[in-house]
Protein backbone atom coordinates (compact mmCIF):
# COMPACT_ATOMS: atom_id res chain seq x y z
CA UNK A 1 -21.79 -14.40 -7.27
CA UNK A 2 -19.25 -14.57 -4.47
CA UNK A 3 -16.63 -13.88 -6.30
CA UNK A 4 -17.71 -10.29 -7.42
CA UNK A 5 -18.77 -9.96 -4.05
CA UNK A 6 -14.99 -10.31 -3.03
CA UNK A 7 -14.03 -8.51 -6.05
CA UNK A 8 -16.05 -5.84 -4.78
CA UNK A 9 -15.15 -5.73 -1.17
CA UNK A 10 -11.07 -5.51 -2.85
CA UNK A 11 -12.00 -2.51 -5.32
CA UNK A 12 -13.22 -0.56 -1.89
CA UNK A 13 -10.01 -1.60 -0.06
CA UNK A 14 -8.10 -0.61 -2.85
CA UNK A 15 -9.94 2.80 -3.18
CA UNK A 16 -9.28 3.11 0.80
CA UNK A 17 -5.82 2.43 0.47
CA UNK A 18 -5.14 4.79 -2.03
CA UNK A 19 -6.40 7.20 -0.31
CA UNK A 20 -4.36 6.68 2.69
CA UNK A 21 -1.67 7.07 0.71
CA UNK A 22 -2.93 10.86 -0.47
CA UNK A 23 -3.11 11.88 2.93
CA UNK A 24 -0.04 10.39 3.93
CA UNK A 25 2.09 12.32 0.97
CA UNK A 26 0.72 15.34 1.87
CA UNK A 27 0.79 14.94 5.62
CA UNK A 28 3.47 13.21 6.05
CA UNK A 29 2.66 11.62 9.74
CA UNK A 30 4.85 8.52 10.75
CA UNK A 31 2.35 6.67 12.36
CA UNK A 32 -0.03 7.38 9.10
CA UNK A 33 3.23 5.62 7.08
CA UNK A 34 3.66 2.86 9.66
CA UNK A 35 -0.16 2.01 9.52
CA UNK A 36 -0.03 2.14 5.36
CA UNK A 37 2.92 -0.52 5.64
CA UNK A 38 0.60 -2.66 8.43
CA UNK A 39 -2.36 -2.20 5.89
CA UNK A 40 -0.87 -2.73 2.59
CA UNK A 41 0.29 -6.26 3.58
CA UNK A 42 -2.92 -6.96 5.27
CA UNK A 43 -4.54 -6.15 1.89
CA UNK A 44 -1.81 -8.31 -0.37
CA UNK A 45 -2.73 -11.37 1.85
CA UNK A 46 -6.43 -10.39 1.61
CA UNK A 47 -6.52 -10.89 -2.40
CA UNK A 48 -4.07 -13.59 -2.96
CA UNK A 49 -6.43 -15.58 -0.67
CA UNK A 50 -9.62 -14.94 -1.95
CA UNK A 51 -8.84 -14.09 -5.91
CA UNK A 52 -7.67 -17.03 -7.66
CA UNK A 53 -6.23 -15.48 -10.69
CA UNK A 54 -2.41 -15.94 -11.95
CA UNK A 55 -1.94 -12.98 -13.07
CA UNK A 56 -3.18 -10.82 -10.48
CA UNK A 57 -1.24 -13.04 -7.57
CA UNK A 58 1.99 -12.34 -10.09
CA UNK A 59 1.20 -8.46 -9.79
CA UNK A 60 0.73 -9.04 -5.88
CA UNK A 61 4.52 -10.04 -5.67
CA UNK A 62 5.35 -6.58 -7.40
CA UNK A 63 3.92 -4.14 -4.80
CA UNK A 64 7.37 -4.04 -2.00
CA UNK A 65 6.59 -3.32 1.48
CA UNK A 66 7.34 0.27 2.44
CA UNK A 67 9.81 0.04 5.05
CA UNK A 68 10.09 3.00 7.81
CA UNK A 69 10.56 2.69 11.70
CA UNK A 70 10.58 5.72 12.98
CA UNK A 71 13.61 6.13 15.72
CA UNK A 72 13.85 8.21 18.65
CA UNK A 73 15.30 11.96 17.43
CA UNK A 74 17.74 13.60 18.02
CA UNK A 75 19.86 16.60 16.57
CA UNK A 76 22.34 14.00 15.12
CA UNK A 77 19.29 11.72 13.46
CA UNK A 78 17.29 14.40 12.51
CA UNK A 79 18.88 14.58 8.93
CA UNK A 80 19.32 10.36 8.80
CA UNK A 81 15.48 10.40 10.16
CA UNK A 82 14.49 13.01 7.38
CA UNK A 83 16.15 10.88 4.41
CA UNK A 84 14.73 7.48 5.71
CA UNK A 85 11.13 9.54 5.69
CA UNK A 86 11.75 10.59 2.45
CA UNK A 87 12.39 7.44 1.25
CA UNK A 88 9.32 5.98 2.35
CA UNK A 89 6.80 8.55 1.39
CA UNK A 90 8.34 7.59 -2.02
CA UNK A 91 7.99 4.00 -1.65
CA UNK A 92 4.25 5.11 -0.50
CA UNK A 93 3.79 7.08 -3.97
CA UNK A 94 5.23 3.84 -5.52
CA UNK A 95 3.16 1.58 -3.89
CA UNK A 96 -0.10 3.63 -4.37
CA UNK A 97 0.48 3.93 -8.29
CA UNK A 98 1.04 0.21 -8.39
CA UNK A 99 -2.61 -0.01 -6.55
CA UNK A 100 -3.86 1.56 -9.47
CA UNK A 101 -2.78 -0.68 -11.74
CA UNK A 102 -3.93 -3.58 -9.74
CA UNK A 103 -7.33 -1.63 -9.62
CA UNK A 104 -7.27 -2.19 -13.37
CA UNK A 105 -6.32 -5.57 -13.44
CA UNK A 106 -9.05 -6.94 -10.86
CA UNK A 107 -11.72 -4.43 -12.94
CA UNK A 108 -10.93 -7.38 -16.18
CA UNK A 109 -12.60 -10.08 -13.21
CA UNK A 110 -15.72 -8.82 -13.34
């Protein structure tokens, strides 16, 4: 019973994740992306401590950290600032399809 409790509580964080991840591609908000990054490996360490299952802690190891810092800008980092943003929303649409497929995987637990 504790277990699909867990598995539970993960399905909601995964749904909330996601989520952020909509409303960071379409708003696009640097501190949205830096939290996302902060959350996301919160959320890895979450479930590879409390779901014992080989398979899912292999899939864990697939999901990269989205790396963006945003720097202080100016006219000659504005276009350096706009790629490395780019990037990571990217990374972000990456990361939230991968989500899914955890979603999925998790799902076969129960």
């Amino acid at each position: 019973m504790e277990q699909e409790r867990v598995i539970r509580l993960v399905l909601r964080q995964i749904k909330d994740i996601q989520s952020q991840a909509d409303k960071i591609l379409s708003d696009k908000a640097d501190e949205d992306i830096q939290n996302f990054t902060r959350y996301s490996i919160e959320l890895k360490n979450f479930i590879a401590d409390r779901i014992d299952d080989e398979k899912i802690n292999s899939f864990l190891k697939e999901i990269q950290d989205v790396e963006y810092t945003p720097r202080f800008i100016t006219r000659r980092w504005t276009f350096w600032e706009n790629i490395a943003k780019s990037n990571a929303l990217e990374e972000i649409n990456t990361v939230k399809g991968k989500y899914a497929h955890l979603e999925l995987l998790i799902k076969e637990l129960m």
